[in-house]
PDB file of N, CA and C in Angstrom:
ATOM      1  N   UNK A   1      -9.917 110.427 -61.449  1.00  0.00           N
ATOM      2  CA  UNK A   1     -10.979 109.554 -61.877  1.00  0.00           C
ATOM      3  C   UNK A   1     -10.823 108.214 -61.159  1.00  0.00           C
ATOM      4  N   UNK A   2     -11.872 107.824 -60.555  1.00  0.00           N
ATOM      5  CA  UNK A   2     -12.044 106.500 -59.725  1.00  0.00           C
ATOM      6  C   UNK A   2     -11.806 105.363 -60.496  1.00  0.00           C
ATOM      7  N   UNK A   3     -10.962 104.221 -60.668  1.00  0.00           N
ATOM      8  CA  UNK A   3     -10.760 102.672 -61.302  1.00  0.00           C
ATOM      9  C   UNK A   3     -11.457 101.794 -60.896  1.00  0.00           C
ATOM     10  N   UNK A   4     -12.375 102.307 -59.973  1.00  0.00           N
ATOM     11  CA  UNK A   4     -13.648 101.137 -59.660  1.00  0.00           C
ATOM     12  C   UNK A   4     -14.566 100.880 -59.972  1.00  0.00           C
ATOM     13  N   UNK A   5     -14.506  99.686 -59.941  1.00  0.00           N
ATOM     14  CA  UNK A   5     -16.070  99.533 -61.357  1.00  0.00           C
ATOM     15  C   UNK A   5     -17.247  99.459 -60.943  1.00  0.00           C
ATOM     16  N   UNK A   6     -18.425 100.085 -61.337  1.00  0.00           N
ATOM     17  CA  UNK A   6     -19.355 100.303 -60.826  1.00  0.00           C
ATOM     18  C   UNK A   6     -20.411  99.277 -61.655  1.00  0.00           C
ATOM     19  N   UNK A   7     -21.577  98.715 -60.915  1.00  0.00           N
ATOM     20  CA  UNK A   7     -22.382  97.781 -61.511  1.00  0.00           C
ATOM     21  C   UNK A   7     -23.834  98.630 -61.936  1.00  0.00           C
ATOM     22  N   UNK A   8     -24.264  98.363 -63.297  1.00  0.00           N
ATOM     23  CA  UNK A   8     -25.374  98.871 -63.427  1.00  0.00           C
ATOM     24  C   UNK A   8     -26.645  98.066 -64.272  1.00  0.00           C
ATOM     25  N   UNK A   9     -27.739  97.995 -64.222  1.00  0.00           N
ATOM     26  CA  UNK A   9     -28.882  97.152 -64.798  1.00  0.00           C
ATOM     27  C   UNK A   9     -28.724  97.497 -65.690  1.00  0.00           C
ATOM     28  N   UNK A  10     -29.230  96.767 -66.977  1.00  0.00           N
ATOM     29  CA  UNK A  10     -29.858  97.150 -68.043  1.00  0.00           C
ATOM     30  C   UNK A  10     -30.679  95.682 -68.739  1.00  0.00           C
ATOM     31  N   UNK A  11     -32.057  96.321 -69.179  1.00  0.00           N
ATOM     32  CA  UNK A  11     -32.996  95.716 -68.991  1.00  0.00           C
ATOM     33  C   UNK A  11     -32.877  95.506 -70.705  1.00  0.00           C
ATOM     34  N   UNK A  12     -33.176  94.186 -70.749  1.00  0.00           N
ATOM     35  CA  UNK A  12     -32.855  94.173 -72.638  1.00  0.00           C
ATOM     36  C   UNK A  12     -34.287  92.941 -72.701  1.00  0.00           C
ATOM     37  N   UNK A  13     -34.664  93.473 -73.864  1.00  0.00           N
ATOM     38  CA  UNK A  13     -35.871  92.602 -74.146  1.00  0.00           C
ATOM     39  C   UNK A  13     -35.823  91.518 -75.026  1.00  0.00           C
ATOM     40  N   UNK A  14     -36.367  89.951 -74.827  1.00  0.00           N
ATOM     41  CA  UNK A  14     -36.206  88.726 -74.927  1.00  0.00           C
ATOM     42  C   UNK A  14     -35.200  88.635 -76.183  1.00  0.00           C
ATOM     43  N   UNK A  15     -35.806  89.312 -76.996  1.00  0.00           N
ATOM     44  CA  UNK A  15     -35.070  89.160 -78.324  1.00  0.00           C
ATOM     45  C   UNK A  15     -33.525  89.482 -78.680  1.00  0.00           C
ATOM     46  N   UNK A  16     -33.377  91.113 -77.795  1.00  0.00           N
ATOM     47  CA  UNK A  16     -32.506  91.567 -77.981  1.00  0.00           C
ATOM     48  C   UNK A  16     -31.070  90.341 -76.657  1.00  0.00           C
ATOM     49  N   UNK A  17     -31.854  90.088 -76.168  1.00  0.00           N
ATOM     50  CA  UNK A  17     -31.058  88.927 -75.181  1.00  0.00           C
ATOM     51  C   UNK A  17     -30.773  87.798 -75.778  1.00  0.00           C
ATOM     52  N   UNK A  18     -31.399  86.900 -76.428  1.00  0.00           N
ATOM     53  CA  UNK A  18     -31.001  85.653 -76.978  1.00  0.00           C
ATOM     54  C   UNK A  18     -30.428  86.028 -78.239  1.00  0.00           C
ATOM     55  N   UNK A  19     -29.889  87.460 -78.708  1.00  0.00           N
ATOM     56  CA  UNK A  19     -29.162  87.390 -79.873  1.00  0.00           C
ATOM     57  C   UNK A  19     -27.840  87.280 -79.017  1.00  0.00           C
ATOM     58  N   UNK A  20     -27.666  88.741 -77.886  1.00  0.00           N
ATOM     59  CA  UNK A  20     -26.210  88.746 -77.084  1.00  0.00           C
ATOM     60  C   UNK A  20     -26.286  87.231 -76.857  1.00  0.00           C
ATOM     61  N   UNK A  21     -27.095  86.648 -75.892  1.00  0.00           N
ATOM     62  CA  UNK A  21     -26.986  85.136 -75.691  1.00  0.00           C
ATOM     63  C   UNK A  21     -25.903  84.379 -77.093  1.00  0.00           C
ATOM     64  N   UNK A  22     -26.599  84.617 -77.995  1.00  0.00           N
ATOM     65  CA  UNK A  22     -26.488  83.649 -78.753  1.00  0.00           C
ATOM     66  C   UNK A  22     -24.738  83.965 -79.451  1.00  0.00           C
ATOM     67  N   UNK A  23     -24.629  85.041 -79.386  1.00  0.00           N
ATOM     68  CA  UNK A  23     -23.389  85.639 -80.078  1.00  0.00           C
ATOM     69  C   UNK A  23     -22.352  85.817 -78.747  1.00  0.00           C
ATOM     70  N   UNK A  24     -22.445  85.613 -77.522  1.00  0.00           N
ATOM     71  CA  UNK A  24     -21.703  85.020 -76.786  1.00  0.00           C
ATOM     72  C   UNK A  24     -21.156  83.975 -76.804  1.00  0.00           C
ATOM     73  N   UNK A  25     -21.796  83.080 -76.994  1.00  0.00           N
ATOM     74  CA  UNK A  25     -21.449  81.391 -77.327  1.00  0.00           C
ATOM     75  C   UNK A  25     -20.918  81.368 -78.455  1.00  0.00           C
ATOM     76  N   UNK A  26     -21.045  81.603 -79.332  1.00  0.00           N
ATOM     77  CA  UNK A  26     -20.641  81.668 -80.856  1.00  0.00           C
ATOM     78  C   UNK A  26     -19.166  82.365 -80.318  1.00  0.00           C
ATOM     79  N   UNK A  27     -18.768  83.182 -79.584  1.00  0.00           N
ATOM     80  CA  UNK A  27     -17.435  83.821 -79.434  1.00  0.00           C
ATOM     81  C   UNK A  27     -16.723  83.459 -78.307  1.00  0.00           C
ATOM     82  N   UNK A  28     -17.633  82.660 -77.799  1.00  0.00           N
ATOM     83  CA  UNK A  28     -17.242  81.646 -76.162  1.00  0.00           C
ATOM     84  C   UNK A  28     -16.355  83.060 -75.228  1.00  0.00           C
ATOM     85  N   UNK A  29     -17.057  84.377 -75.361  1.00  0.00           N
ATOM     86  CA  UNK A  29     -17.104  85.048 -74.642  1.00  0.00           C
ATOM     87  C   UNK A  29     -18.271  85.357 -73.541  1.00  0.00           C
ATOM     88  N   UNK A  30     -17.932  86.119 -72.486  1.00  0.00           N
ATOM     89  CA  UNK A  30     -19.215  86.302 -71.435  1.00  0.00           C
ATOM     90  C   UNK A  30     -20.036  87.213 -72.361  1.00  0.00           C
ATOM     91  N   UNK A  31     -21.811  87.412 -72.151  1.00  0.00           N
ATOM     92  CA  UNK A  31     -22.116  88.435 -72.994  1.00  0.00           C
ATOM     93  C   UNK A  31     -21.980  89.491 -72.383  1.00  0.00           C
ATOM     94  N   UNK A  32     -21.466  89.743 -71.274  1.00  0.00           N
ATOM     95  CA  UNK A  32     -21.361  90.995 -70.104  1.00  0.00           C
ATOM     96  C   UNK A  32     -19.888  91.722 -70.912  1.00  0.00           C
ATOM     97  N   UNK A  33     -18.755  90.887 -71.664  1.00  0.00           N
ATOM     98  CA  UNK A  33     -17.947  91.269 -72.191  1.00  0.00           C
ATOM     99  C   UNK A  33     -18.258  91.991 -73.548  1.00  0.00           C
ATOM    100  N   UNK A  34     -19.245  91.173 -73.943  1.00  0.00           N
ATOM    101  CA  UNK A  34     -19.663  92.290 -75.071  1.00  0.00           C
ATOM    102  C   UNK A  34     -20.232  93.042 -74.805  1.00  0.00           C
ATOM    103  N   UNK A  35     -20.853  93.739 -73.709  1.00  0.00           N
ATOM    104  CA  UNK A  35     -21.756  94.759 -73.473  1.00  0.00           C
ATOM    105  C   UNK A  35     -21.158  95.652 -73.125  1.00  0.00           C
ATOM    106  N   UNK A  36     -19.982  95.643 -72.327  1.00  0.00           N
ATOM    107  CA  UNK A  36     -18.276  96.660 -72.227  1.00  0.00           C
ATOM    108  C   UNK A  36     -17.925  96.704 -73.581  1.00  0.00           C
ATOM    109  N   UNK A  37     -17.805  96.345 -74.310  1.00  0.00           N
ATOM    110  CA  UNK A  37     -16.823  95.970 -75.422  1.00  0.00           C
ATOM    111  C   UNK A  37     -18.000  97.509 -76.586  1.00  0.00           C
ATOM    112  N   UNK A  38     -19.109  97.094 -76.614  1.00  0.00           N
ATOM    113  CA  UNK A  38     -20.433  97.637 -77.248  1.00  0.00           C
ATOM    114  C   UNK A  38     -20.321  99.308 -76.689  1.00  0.00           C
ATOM    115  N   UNK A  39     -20.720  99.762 -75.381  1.00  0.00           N
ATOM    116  CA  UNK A  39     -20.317 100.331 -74.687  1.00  0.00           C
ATOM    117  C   UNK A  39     -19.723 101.434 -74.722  1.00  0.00           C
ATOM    118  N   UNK A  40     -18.347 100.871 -74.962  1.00  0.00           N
ATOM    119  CA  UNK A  40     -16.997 101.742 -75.000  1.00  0.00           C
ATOM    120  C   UNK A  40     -16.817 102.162 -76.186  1.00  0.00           C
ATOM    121  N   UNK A  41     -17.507 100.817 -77.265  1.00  0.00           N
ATOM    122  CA  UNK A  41     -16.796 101.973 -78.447  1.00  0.00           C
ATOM    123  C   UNK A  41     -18.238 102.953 -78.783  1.00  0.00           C
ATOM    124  N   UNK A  42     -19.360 102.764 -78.653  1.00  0.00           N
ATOM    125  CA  UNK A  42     -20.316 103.691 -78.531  1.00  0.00           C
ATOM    126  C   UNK A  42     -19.846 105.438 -78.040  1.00  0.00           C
ATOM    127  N   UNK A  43     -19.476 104.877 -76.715  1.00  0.00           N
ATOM    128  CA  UNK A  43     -18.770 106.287 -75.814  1.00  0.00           C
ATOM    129  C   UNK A  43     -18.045 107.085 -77.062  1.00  0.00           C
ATOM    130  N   UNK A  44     -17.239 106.405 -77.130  1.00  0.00           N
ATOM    131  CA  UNK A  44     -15.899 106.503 -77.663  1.00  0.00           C
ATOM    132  C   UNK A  44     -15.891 107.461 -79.085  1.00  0.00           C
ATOM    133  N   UNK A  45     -17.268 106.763 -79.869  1.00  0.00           N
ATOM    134  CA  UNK A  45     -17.664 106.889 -81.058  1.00  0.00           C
ATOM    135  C   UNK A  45     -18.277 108.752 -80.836  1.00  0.00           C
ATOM    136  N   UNK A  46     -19.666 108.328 -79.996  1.00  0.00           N
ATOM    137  CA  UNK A  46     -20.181 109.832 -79.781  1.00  0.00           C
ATOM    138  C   UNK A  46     -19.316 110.858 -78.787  1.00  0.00           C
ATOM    139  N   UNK A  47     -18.210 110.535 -78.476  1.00  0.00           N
ATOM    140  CA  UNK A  47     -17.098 111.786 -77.805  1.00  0.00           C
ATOM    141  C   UNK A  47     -16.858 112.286 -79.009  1.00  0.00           C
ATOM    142  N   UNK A  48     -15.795 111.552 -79.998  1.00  0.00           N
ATOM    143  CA  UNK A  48     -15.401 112.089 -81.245  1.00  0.00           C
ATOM    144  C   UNK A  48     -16.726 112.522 -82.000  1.00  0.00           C
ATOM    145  N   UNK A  49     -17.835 111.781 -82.187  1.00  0.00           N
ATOM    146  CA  UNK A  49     -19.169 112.813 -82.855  1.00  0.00           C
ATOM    147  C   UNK A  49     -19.183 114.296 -82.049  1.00  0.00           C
ATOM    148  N   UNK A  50     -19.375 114.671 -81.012  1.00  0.00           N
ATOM    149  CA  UNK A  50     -19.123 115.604 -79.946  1.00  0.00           C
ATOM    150  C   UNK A  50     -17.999 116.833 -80.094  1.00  0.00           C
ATOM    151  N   UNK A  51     -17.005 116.137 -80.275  1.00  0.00           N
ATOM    152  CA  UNK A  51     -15.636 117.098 -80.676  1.00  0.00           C
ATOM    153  C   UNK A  51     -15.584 117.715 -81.552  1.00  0.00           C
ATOM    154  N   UNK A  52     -16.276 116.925 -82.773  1.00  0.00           N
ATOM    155  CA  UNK A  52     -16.651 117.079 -84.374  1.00  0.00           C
ATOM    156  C   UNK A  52     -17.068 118.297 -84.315  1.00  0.00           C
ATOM    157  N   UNK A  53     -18.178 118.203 -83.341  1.00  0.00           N
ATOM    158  CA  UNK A  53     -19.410 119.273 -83.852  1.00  0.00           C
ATOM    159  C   UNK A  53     -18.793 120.697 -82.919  1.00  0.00           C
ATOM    160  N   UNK A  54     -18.079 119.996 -81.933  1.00  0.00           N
ATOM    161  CA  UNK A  54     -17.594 121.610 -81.500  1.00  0.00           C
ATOM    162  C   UNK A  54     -17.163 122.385 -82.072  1.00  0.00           C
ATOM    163  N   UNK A  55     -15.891 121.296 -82.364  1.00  0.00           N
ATOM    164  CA  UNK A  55     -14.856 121.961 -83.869  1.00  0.00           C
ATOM    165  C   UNK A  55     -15.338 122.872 -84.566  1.00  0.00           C
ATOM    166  N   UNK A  56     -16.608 122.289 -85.487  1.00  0.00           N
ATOM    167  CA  UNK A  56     -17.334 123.206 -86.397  1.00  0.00           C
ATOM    168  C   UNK A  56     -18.084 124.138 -86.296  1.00  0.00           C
ATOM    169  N   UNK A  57     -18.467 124.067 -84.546  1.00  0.00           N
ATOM    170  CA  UNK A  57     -19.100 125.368 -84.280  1.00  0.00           C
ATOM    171  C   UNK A  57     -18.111 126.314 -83.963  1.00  0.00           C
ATOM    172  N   UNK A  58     -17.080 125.670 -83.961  1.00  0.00           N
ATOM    173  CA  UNK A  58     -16.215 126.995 -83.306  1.00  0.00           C
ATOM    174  C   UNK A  58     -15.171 127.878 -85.057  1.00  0.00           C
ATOM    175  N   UNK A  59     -15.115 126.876 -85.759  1.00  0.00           N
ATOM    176  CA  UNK A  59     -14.893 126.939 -86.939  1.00  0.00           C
ATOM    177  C   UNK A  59     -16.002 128.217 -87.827  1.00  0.00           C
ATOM    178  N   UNK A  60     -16.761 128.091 -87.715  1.00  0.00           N
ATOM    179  CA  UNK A  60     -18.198 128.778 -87.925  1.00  0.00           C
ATOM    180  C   UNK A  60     -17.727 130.450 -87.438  1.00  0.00           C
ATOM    181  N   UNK A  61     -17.798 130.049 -85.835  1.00  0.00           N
ATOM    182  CA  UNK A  61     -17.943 131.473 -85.717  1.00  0.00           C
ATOM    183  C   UNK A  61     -15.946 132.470 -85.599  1.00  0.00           C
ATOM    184  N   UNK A  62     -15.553 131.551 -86.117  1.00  0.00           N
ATOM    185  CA  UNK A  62     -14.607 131.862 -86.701  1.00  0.00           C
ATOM    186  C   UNK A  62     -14.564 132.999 -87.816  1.00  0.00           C
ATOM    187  N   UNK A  63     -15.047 131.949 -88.317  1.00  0.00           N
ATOM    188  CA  UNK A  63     -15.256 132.535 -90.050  1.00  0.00           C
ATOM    189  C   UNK A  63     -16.188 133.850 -89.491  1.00  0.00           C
ATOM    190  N   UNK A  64     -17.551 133.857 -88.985  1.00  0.00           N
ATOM    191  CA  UNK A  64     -18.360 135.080 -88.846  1.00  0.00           C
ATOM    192  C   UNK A  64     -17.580 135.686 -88.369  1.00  0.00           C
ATOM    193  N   UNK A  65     -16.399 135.809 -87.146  1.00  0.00           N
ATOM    194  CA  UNK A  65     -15.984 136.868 -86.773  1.00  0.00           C
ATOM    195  C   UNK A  65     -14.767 137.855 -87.882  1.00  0.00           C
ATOM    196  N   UNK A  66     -14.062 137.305 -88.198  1.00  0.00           N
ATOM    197  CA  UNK A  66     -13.041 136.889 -88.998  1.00  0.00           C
ATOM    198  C   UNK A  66     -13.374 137.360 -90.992  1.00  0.00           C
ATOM    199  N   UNK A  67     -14.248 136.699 -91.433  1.00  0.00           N
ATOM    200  CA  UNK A  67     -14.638 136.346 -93.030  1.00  0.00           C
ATOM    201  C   UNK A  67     -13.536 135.742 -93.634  1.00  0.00           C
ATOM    202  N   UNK A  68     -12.788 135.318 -93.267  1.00  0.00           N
ATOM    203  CA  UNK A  68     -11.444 134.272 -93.332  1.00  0.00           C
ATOM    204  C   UNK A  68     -12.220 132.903 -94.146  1.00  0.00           C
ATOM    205  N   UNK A  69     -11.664 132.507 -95.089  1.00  0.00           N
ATOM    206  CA  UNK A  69     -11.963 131.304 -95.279  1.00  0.00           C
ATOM    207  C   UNK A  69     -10.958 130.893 -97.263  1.00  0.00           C
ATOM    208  N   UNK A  70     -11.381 129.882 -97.733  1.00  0.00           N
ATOM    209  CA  UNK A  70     -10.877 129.313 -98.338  1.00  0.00           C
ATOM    210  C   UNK A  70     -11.674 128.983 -99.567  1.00  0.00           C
ATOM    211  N   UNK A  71     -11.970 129.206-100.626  1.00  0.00           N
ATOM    212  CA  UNK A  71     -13.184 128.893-101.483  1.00  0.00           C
ATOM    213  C   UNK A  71     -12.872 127.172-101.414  1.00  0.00           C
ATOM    214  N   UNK A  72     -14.156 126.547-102.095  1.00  0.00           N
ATOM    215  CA  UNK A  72     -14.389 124.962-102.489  1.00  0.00           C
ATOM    216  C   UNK A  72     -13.419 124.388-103.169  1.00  0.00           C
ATOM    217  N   UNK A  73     -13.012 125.258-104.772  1.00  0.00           N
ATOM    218  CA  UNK A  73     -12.058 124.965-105.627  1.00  0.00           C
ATOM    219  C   UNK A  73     -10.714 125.237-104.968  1.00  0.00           C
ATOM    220  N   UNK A  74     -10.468 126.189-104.205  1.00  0.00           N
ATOM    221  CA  UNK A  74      -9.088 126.174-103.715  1.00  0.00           C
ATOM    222  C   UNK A  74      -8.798 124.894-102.756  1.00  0.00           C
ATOM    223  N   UNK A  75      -9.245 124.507-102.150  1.00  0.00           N
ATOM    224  CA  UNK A  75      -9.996 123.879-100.923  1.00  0.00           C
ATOM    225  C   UNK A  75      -9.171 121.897-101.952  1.00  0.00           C
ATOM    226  N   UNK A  76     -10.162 122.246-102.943  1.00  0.00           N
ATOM    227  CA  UNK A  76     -10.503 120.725-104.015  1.00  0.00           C
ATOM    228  C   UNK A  76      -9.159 120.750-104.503  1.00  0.00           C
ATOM    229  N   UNK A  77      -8.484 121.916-105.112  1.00  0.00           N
ATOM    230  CA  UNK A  77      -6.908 121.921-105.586  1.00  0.00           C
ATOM    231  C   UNK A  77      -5.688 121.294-104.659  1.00  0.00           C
ATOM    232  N   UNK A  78      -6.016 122.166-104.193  1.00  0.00           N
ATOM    233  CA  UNK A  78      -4.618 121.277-102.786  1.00  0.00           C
ATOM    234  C   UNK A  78      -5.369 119.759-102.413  1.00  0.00           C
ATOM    235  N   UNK A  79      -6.505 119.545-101.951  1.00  0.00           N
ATOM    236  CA  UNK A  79      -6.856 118.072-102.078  1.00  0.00           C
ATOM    237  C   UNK A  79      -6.566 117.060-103.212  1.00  0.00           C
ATOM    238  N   UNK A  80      -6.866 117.601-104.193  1.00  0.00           N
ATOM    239  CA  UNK A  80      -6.088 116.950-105.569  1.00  0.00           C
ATOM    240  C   UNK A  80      -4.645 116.710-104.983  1.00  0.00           C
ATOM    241  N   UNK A  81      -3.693 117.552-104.761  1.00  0.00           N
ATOM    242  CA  UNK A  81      -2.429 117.460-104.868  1.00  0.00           C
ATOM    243  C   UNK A  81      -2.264 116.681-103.667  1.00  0.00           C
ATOM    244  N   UNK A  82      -2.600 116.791-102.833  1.00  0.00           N
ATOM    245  CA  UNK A  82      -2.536 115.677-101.584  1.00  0.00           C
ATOM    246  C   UNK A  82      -2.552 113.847-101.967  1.00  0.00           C
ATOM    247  N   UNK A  83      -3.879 113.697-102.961  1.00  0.00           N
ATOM    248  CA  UNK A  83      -4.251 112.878-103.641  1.00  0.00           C
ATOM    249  C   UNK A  83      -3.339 112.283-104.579  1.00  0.00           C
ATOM    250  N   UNK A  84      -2.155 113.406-104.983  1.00  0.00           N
ATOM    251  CA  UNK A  84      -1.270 112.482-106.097  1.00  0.00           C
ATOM    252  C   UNK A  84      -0.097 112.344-105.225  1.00  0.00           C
ATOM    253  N   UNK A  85      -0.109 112.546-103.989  1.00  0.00           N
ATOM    254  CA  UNK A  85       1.536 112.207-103.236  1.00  0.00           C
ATOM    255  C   UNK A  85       1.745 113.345-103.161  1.00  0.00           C
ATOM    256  N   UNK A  86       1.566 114.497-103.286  1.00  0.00           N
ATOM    257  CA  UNK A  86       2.234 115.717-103.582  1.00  0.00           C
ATOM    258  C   UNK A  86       2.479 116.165-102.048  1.00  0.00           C
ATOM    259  N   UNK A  87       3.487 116.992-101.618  1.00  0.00           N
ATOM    260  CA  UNK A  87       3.382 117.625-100.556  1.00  0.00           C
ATOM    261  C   UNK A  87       3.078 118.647-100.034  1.00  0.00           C
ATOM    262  N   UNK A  88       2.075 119.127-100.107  1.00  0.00           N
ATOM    263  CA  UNK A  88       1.732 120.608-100.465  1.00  0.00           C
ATOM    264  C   UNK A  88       1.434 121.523 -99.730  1.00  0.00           C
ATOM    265  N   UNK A  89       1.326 122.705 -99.123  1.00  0.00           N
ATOM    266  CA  UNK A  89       1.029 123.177 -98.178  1.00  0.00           C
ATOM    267  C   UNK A  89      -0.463 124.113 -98.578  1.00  0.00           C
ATOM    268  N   UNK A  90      -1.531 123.730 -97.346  1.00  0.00           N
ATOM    269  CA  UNK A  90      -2.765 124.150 -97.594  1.00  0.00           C
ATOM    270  C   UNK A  90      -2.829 125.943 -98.199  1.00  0.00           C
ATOM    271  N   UNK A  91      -4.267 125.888 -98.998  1.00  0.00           N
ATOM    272  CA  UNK A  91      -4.167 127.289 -99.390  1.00  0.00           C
ATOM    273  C   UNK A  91      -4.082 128.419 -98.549  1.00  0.00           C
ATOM    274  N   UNK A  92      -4.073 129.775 -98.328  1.00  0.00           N
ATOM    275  CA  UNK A  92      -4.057 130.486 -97.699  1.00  0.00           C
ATOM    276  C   UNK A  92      -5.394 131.230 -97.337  1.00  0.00           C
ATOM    277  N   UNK A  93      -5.888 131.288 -96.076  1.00  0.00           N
ATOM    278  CA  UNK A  93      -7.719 132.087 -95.722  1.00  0.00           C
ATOM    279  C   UNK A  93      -7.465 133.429 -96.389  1.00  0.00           C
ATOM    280  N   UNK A  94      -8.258 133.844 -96.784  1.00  0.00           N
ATOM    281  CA  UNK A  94      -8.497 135.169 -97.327  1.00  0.00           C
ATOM    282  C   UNK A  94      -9.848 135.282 -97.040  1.00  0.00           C
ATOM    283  N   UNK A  95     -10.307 136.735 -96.937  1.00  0.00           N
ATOM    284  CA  UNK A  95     -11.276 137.624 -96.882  1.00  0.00           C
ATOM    285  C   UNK A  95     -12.526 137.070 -98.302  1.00  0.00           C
TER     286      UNK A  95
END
């Protein structure tokens, strides 16, 4: 992966500019720093949204291939016990 930084436009309308404007100064940062800063954790945010949803699709057809799974209440029990300090080891998938 290349470490060079690449420059790109983005066109922001009056309003949405004199707020960055304004909340630059207020942080006596550049607003170009908040727009990296905005940015990254955006990225950052929808990778992990992204992973999430793989997870669960792959979780899914898990279960369809499989019928493996865990009921709600078993599921809520060991969460309880997690909840009081307990150390517990998760329930077991069954059919």
């Amino acid at each position: 992966m290349s470490t060079a930084n690449h420059r790109i436009t983005l066109h922001l309308d009056a309003e949405m500019n004199g707020r960055l404007e304004r909340l630059a100064d207020v942080q006596q940062r550049p607003a170009s720093g908040l727009m990296h800063e905005a940015i990254s954790q955006y990225v950052e945010r929808e990778e992990k949204r992204e992973t999430f949803r793989q997870d669960a699709l792959q979780a899914w057809e898990d279960f369809r291939s499989s019928g493996l799974h865990v009921s709600a209440e078993e599921a809520d029990a060991w969460l309880a016990e997690l909840e009081q300090g307990k150390d517990s080891e998760p329930p077991v998938c069954h059919v």
